[in-house]
Protein backbone atom coordinates (compact mmCIF):
# COMPACT_ATOMS: atom_id res chain seq x y z
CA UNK A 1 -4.84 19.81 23.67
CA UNK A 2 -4.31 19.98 27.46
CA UNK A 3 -5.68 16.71 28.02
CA UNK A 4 -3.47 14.74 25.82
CA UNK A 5 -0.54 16.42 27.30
CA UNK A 6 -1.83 15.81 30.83
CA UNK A 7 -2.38 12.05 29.59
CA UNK A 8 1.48 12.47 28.37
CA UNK A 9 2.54 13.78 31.24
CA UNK A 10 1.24 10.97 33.50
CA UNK A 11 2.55 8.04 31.45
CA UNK A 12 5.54 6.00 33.56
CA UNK A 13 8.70 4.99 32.40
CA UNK A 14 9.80 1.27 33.06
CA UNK A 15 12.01 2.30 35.64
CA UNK A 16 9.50 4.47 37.06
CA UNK A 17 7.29 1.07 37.13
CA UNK A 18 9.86 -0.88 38.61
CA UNK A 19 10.69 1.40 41.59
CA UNK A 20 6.40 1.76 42.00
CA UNK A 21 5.89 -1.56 42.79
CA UNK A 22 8.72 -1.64 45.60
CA UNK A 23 7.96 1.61 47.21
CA UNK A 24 4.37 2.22 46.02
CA UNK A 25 2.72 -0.77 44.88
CA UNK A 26 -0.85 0.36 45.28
CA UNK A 27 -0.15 3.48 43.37
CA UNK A 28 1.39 1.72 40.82
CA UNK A 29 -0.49 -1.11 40.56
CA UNK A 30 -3.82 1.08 40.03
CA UNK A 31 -1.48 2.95 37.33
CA UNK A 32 -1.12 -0.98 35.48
CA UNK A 33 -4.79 -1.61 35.97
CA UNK A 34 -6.17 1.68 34.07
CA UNK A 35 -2.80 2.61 31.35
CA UNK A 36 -0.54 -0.70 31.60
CA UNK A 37 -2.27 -3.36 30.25
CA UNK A 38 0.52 -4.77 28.01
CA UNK A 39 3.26 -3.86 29.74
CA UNK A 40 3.13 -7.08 31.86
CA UNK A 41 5.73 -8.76 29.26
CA UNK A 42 8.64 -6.40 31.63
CA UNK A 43 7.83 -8.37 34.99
CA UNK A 44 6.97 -11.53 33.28
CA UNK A 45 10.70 -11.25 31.84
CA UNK A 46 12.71 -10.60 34.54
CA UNK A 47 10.52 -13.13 36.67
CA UNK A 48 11.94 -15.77 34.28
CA UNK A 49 15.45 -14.81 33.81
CA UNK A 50 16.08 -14.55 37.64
CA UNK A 51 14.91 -18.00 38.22
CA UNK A 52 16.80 -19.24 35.80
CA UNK A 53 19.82 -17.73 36.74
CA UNK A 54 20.51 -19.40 39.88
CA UNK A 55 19.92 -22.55 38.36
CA UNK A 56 22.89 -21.54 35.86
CA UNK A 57 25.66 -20.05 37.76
CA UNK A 58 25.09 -22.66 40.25
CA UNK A 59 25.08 -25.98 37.73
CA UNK A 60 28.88 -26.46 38.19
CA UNK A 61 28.17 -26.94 42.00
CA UNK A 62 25.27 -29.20 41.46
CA UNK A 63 27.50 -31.23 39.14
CA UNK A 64 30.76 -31.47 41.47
CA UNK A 65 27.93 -32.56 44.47
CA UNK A 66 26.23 -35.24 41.57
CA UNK A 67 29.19 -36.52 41.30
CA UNK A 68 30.15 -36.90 44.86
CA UNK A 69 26.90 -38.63 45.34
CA UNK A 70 27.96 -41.19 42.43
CA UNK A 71 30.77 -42.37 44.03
CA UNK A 72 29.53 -42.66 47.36
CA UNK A 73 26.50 -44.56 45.73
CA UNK A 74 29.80 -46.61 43.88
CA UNK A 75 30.87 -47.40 47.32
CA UNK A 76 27.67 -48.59 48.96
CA UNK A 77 27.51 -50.69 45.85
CA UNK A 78 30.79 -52.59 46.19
CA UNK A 79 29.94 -53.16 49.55
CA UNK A 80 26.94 -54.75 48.43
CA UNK A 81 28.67 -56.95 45.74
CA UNK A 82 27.35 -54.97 42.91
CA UNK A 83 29.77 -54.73 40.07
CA UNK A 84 30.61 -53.01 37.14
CA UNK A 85 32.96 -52.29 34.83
CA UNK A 86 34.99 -49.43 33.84
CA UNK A 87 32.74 -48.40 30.97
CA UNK A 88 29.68 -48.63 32.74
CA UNK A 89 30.69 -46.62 35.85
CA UNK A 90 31.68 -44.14 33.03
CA UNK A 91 28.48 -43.96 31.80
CA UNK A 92 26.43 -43.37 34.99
CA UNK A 93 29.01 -40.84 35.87
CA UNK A 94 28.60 -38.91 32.96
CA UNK A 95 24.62 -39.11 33.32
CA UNK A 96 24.51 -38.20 36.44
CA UNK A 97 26.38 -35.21 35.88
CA UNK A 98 24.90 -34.43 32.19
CA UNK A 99 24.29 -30.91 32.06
CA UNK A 100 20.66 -32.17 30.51
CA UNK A 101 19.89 -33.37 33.88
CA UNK A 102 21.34 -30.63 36.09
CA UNK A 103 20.71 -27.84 33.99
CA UNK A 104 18.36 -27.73 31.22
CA UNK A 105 15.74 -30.17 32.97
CA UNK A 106 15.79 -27.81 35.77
CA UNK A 107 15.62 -24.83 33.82
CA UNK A 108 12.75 -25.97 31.92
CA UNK A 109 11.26 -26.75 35.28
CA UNK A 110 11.40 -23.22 36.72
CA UNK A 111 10.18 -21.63 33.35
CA UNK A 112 6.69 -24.17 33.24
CA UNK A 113 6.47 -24.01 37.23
CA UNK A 114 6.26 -20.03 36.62
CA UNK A 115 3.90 -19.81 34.47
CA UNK A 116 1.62 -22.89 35.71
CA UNK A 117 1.82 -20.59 39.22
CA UNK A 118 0.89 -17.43 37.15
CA UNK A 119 -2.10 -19.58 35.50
CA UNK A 120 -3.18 -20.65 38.50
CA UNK A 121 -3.11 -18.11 40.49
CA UNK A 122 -5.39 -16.28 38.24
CA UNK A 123 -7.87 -18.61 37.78
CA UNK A 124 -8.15 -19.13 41.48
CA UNK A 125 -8.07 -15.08 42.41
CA UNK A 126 -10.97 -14.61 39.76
CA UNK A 127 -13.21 -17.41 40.93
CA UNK A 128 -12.85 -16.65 44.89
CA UNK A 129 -12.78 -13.28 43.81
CA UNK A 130 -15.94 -13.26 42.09
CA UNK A 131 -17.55 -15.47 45.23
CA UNK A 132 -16.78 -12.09 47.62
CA UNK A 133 -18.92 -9.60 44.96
CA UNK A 134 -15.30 -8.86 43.00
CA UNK A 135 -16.03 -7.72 39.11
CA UNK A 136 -13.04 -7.84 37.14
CA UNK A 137 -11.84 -10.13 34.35
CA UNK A 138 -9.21 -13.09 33.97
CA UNK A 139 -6.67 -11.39 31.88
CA UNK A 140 -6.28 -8.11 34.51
CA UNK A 141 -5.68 -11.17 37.38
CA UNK A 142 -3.58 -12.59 35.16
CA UNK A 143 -1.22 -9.68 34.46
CA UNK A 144 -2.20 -8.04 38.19
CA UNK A 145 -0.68 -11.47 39.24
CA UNK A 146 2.65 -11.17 36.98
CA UNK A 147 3.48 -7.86 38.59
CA UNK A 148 2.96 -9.54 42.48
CA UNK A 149 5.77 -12.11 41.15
CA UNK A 150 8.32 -8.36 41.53
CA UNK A 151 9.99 -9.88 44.81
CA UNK A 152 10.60 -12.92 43.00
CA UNK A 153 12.51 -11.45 40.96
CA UNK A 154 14.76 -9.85 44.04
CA UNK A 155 15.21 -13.08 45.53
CA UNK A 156 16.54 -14.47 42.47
CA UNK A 157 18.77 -11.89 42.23
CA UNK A 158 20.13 -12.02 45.61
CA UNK A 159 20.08 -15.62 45.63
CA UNK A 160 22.49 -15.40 41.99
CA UNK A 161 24.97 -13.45 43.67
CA UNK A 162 25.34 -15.51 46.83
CA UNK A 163 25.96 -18.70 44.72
CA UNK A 164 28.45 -16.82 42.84
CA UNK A 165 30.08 -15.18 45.91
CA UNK A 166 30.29 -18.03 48.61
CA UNK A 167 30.47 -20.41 45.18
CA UNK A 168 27.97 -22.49 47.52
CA UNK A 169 24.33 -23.74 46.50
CA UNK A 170 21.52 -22.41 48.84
CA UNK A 171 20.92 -26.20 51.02
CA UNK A 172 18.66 -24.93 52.98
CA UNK A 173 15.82 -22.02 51.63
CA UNK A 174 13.47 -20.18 53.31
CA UNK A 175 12.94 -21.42 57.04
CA UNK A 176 13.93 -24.65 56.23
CA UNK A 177 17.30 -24.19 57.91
CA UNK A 178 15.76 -24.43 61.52
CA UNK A 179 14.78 -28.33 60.61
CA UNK A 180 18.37 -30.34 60.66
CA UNK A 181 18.93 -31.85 57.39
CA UNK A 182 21.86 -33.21 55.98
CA UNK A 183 25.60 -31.10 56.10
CA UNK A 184 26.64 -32.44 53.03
CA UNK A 185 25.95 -34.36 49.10
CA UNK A 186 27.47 -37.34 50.24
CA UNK A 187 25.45 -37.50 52.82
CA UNK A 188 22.25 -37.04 51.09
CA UNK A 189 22.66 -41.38 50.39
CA UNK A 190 21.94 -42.06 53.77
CA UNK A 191 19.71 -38.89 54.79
CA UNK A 192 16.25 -40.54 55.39
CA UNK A 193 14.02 -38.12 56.91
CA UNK A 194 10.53 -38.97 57.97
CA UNK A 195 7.43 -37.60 56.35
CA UNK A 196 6.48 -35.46 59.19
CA UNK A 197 9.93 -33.51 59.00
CA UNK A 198 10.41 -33.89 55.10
CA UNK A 199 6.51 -32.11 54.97
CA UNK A 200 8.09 -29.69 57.54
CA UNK A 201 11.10 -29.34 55.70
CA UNK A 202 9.52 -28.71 52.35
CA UNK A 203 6.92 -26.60 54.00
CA UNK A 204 9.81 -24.18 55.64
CA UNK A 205 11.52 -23.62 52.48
CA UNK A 206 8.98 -21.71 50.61
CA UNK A 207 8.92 -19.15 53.99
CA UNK A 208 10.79 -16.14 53.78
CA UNK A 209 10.50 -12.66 53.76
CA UNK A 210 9.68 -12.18 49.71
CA UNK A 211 6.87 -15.02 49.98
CA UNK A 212 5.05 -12.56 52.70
CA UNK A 213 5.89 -9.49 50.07
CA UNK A 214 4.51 -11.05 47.35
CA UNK A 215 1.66 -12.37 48.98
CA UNK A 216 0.80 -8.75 50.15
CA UNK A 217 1.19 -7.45 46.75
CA UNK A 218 -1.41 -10.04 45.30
CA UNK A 219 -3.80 -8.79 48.18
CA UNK A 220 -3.09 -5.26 47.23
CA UNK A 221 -4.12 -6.02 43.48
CA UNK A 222 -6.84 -7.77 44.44
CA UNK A 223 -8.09 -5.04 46.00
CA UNK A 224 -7.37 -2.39 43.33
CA UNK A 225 -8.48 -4.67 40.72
CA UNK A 226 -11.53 -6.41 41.81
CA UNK A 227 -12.51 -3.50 44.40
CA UNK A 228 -12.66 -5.61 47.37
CA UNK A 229 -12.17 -5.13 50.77
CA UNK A 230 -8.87 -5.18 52.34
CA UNK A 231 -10.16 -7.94 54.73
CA UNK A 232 -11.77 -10.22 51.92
CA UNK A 233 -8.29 -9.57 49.66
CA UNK A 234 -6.54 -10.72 52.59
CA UNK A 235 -8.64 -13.82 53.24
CA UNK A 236 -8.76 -14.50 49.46
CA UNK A 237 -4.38 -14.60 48.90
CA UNK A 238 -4.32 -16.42 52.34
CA UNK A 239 -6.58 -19.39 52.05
CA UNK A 240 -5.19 -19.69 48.23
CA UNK A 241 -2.01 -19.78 49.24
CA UNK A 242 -2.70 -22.54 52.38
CA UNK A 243 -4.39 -24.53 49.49
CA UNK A 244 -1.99 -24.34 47.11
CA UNK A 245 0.82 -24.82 49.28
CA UNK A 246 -0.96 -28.28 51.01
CA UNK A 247 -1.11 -29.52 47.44
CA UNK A 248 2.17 -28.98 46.88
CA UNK A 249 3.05 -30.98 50.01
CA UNK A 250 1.54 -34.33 48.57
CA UNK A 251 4.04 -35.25 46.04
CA UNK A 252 7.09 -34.13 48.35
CA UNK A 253 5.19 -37.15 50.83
CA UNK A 254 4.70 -39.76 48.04
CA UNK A 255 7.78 -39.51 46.75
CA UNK A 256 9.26 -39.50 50.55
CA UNK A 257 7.05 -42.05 50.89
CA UNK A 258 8.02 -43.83 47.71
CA UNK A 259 12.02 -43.60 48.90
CA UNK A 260 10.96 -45.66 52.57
CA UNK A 261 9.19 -48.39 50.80
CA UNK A 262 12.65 -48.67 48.28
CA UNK A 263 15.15 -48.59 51.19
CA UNK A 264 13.09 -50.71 53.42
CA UNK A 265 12.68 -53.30 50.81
């Protein structure tokens, strides 16, 4: 009788949960490895509805900016002795400010990029983890892994309400501020980086202080999860996250690569 009240007593509330992971994560995140196996549905949740949210109250923005682009594309190509009529501008206006392209094909984006991440993530913990002498199995990475995504969810928030306060998209995330890119939309038709500061550029923007967070919260749950070291948990998230985030370079340089071939020829 005492036990299963003392096995009452200990269970945690969602909020309780919540507030663990920001102020005790180790705590809490030995809590989700031994009572909390299905509640990984909360953080998984809230992971997708704050990156989705940006992308929503910040749509009208990314229209209105489309649609300066359009008609400074219109201009270069009247210069250029391309024309068209009436109806067809009308048409590429209204496609290139179609709230399929600017919203929903973004939205859908975030959601598969999530969970891809998640997927990954886990797969690549276990593996490396299980090279360094880790035992554990996929599915506690893969829900240890959902929980690390918590300051995700913070910057989405924070990032919602500056779109809706300043009414202004965030140009330049992360770091990426310190490289010079371009002030404005319209400008965007003649920015032409090169592929040493669009890598940098791209690079930058994932760096910021809820990238290190999370990334210490995955080497925290790799440690109370596969009982590793705190050195080999660090090396683990680290050289994961250098691979991951090379590979992610490579079709940022192709396509910048791509765009230099088009405007040269």
């Amino acid at each position: 009788m005492d036990t299963n009240e003392g096995s009452v007593s200990n269970k945690r509330g969602v909020l309780q949960l919540l507030w663990g992971m920001t102020v005790r994560p180790r705590n809490t995140l030995q809590y989700l490895n031994e009572k909390g196996g299905r509640l990984w549905w909360l953080p998984a949740l809230l992971a997708v509805l704050m990156a989705v949210l940006p992308i929503v109250v910040g749509s009208p923005i990314v229209a209105e900016q489309a649609r300066e682009v359009f008609l400074a594309n219109q201009e270069q190509m009247a210069e250029q002795g391309m024309v068209f009529s009436e109806e067809q501008l009308a048409q590429m206006e209204n496609i290139a400010t179609s709230p399929l392209i600017n919203l929903l094909f973004p939205i859908v984006a975030s959601v598969l990029g999530l969970v891809i991440a998640w997927l990954i993530w886990s797969g690549l913990l276990y593996l490396a983890g299980m090279v360094f002498g880790g035992r554990s199995t996929f599915g506690d990475l893969f829900r240890m892994t959902v929980w690390a995504w918590w300051p995700f969810v913070w910057r989405g928030l924070f990032q919602t309400v500056y779109i809706l306060v300043s009414g202004q998209l965030i140009l330049h995330p992360g770091l990426s501020g310190l490289v010079s890119g371009a002030p404005s939309a319209s400008e965007m038709v003649t920015f032409s980086p090169g592929l040493g500061q669009l890598a940098l550029i791209a690079f930058l923007a994932q760096v910021d202080l809820f990238l290190f967070w999370r990334l210490a919260l995955l080497a925290v749950g790799v440690i109370v999860v596969m009982r590793l070291s705190w050195r080999k948990a660090a090396l683990i998230v680290l050289g994961i996250w250098l691979l991951l985030t090379a590979l992610g370079l490579i079709p940022t340089l192709i396509g910048g690569m791509f765009a230099r071939m088009m405007a040269g020829g």
